[in-house]
C-alpha atoms as a PDB file:
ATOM      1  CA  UNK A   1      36.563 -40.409 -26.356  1.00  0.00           C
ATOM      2  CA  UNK A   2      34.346 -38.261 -28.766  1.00  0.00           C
ATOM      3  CA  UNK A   3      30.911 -40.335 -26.866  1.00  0.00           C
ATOM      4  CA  UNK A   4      32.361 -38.861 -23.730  1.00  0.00           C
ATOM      5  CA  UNK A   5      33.270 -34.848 -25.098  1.00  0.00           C
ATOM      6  CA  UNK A   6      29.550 -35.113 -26.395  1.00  0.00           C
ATOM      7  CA  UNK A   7      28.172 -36.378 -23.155  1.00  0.00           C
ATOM      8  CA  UNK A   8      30.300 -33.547 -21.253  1.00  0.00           C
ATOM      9  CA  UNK A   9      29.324 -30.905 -23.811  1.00  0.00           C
ATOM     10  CA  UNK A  10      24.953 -32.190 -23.390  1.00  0.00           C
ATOM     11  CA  UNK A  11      25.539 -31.557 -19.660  1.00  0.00           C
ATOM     12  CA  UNK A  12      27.377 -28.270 -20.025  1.00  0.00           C
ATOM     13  CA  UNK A  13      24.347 -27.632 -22.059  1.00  0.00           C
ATOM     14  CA  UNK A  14      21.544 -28.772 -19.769  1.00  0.00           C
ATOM     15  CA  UNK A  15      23.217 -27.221 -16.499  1.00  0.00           C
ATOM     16  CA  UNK A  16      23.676 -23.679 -18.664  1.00  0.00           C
ATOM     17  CA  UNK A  17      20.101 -24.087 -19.718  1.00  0.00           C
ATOM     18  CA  UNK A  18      18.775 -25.128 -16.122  1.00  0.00           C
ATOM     19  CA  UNK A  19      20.819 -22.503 -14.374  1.00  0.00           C
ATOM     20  CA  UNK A  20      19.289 -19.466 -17.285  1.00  0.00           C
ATOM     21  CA  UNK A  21      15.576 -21.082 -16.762  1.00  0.00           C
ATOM     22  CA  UNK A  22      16.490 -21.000 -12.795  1.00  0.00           C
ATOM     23  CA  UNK A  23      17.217 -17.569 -12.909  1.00  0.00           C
ATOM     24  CA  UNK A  24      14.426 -16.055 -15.261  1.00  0.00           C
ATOM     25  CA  UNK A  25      11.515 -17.983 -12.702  1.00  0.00           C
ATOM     26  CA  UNK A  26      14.092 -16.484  -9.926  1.00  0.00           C
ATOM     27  CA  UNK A  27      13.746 -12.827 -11.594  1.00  0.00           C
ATOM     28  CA  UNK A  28       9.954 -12.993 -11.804  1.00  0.00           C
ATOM     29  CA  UNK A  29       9.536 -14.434  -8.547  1.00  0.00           C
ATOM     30  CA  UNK A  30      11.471 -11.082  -7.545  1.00  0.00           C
ATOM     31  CA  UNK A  31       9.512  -9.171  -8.674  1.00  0.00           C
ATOM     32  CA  UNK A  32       7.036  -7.372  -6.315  1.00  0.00           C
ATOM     33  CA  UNK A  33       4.370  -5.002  -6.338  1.00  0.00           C
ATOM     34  CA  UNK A  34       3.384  -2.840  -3.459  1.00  0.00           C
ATOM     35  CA  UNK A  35      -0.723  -1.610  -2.217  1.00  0.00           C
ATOM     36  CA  UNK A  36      -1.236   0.487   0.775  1.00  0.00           C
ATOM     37  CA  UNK A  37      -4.856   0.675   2.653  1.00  0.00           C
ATOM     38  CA  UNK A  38      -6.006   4.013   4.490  1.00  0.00           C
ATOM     39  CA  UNK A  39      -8.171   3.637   7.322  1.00  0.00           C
ATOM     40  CA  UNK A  40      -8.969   7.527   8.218  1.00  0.00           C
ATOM     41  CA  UNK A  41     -11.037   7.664  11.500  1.00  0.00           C
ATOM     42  CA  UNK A  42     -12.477  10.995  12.621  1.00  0.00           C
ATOM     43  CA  UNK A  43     -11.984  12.005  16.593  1.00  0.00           C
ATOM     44  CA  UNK A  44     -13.847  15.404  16.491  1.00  0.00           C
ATOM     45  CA  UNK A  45     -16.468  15.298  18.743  1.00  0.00           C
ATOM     46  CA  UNK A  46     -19.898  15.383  18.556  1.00  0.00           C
ATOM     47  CA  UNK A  47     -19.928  12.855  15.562  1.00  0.00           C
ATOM     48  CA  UNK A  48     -19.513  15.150  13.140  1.00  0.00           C
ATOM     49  CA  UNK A  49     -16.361  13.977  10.736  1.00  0.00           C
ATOM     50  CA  UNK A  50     -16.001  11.161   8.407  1.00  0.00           C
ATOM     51  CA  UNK A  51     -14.755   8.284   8.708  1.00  0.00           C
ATOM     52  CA  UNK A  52     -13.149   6.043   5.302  1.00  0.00           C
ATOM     53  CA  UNK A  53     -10.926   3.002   4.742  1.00  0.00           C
ATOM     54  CA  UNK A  54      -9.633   3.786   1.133  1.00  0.00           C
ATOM     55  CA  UNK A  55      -7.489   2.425  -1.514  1.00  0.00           C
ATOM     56  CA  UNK A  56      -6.388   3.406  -5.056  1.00  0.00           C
ATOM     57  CA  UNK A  57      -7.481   1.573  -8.092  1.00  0.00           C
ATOM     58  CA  UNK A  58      -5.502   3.610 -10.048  1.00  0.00           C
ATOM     59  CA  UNK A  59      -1.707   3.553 -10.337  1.00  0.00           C
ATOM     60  CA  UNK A  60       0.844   5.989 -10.680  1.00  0.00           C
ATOM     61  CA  UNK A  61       4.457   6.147 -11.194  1.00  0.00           C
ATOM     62  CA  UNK A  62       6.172   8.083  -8.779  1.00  0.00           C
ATOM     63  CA  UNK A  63       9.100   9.512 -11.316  1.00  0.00           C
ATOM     64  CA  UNK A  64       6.867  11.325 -13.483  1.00  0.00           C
ATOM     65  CA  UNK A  65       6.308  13.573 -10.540  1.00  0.00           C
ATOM     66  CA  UNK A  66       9.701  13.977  -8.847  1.00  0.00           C
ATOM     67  CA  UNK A  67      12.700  16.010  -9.472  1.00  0.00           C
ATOM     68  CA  UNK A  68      16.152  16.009  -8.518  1.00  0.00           C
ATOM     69  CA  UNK A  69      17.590  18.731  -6.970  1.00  0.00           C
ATOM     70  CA  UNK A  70      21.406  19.337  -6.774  1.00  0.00           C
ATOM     71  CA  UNK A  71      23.700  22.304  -6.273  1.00  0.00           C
ATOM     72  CA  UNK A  72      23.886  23.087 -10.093  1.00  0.00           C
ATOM     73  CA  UNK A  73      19.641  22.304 -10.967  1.00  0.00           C
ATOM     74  CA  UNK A  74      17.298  23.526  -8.952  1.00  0.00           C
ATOM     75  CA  UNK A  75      14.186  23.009 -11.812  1.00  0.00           C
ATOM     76  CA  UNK A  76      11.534  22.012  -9.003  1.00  0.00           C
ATOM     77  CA  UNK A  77       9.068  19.210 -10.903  1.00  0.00           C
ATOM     78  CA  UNK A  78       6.235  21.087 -12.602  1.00  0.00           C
ATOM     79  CA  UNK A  79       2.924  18.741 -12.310  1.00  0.00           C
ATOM     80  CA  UNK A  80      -0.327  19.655 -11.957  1.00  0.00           C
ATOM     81  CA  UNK A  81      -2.227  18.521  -8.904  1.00  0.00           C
ATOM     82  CA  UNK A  82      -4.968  17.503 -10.995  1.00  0.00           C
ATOM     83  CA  UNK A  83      -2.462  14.568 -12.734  1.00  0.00           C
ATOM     84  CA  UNK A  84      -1.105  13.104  -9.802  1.00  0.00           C
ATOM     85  CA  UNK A  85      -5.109  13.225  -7.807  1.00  0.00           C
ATOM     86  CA  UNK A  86      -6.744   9.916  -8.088  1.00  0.00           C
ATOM     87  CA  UNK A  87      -9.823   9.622  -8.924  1.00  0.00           C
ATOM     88  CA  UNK A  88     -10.573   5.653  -8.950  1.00  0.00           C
ATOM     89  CA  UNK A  89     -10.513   4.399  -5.951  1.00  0.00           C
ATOM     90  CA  UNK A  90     -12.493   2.164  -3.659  1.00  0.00           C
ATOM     91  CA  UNK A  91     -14.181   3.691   0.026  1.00  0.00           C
ATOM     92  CA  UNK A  92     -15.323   1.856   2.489  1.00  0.00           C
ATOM     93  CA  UNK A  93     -17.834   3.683   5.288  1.00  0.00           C
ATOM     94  CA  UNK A  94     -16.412   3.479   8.953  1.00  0.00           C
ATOM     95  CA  UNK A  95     -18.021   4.584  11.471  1.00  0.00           C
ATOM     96  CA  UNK A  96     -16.442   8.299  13.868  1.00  0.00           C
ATOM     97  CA  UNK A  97     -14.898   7.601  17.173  1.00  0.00           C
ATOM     98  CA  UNK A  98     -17.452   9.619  18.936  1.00  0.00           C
ATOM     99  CA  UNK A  99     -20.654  11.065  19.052  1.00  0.00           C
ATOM    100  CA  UNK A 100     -23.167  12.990  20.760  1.00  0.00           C
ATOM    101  CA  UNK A 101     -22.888  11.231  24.203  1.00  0.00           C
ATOM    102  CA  UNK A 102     -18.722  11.162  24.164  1.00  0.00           C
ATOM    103  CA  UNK A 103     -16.040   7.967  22.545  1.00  0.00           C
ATOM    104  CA  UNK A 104     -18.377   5.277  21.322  1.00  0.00           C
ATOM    105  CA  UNK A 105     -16.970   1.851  21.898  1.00  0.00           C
ATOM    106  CA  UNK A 106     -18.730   0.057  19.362  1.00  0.00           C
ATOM    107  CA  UNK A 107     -17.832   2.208  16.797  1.00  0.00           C
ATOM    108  CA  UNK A 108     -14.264   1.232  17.228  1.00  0.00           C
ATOM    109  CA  UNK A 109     -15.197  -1.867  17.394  1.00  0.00           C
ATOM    110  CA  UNK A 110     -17.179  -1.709  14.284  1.00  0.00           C
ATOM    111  CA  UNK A 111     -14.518  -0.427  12.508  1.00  0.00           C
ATOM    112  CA  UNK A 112     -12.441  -2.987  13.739  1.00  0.00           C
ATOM    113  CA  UNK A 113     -14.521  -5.911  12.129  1.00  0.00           C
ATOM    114  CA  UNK A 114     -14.218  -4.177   8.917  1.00  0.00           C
ATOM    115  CA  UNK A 115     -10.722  -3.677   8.480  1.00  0.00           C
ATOM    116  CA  UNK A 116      -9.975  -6.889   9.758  1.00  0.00           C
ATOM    117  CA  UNK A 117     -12.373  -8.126   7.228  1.00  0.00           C
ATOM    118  CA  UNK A 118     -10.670  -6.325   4.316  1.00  0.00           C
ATOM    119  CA  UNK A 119      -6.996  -7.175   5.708  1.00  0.00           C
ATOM    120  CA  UNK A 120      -8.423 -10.515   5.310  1.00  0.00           C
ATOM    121  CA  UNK A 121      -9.734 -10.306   1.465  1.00  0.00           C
ATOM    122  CA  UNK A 122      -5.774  -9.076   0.995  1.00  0.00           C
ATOM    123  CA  UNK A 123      -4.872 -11.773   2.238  1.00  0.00           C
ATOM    124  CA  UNK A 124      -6.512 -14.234   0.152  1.00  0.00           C
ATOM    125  CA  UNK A 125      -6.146 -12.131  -2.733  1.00  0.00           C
ATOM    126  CA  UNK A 126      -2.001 -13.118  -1.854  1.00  0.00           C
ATOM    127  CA  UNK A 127      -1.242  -9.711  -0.326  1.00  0.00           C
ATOM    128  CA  UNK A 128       0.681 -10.153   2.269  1.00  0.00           C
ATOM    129  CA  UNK A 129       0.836  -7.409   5.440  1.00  0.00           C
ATOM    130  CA  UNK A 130       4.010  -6.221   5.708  1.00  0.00           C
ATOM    131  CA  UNK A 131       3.902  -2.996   7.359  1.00  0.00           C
ATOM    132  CA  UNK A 132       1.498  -0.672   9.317  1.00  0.00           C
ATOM    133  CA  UNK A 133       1.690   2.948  10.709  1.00  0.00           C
ATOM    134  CA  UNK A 134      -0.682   5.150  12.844  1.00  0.00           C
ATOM    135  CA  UNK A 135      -0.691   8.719  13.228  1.00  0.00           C
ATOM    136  CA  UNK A 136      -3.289  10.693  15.152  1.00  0.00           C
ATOM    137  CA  UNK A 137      -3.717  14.803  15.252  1.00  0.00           C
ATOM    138  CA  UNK A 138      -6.419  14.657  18.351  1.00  0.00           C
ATOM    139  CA  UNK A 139      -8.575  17.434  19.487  1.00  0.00           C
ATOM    140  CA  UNK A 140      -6.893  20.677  20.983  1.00  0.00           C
ATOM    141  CA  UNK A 141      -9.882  21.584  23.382  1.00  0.00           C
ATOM    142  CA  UNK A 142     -12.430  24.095  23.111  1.00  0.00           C
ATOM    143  CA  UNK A 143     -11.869  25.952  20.438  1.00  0.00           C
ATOM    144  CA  UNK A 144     -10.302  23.284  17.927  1.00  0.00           C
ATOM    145  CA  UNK A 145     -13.151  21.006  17.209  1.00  0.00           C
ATOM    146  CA  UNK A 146     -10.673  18.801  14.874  1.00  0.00           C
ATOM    147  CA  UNK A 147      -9.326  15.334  14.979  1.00  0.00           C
ATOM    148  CA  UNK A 148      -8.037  12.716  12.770  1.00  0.00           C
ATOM    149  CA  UNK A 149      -6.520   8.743  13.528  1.00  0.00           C
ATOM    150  CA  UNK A 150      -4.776   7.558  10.483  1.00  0.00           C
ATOM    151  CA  UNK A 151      -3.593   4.006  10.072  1.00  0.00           C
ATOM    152  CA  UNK A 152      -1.784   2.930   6.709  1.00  0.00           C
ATOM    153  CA  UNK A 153      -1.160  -0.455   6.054  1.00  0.00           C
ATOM    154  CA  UNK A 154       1.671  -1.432   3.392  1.00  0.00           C
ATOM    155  CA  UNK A 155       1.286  -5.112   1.512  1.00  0.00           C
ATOM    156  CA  UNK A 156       3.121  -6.383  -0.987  1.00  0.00           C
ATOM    157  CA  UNK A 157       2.414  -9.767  -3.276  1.00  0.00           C
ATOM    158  CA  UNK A 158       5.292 -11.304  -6.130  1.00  0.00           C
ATOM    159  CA  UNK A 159       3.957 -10.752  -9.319  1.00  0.00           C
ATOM    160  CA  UNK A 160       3.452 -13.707 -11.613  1.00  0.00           C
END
């Protein structure tokens, strides 16, 4: 009788231990960091804006520059632009969407090749692409002379 209460009471003690190991490679499996990519293509015509894909090498934590507002606080959050800018971050040259002659095909195309070929460096770096959004503000005619095409693409990765 006692062989079998110590038997029971080494299982009850491998399953608890099992189940808490389980868990903690659960919890850091769980865990999950986010990057987001910038590709920021000029439309103006003519040629003349820039063109970037960019991403931060720096990180920052969100909290330290929000606030909450409610119906008793309204303290807005008081940091400086110059703590939240980043200044570490990588830029990759893309080529504008037009230029002296009108839209310039291979240019998109270019540009093409090289996001795809960062996407894919992500990728093997175990980002995975989970999200992407484009925007554009396009040219107003005559007198505007401004344009922008923004793409942002979100990936995320478990961290080890």
């Amino acid at each position: 009788m006692k062989k079998n209460l110590l038997f029971i009471a080494v299982i009850a003690v491998g399953l608890i231990s099992f189940s808490f190991i389980n868990k903690q490679e659960n919890n850091e499996q769980n865990q999950i960091e986010y990057k987001v990519i910038t590709s920021v293509e000029s439309i103006v015509p003519n040629g003349l804006g820039r063109s970037r894909l960019i991403s931060s090498n720096a990180e920052r934590d969100y909290s330290e520059f929000t606030s909450e507002q409610t119906e008793e606080d309204h303290e807005r959050n008081k940091s400086k632009r110059k703590d939240i800018r980043v200044k570490d971050f990588e830029e990759t040259k893309l080529l504008n969407f037009y230029n002296l002659g009108g839209i310039r095909f291979q240019n998109i195309v270019a540009n093409d090749a090289l996001v795809a070929s960062k996407l894919t460096a992500m990728g093997s770096e175990g980002w995975e692409l989970v999200f992407v959004a484009s925007s554009s503000e396009s040219d107003a005619g005559k007198d505007d002379g401004q344009g922008i095409f923004v793409t942002r693409y979100t990936f995320k990765r478990h961290v080890n």
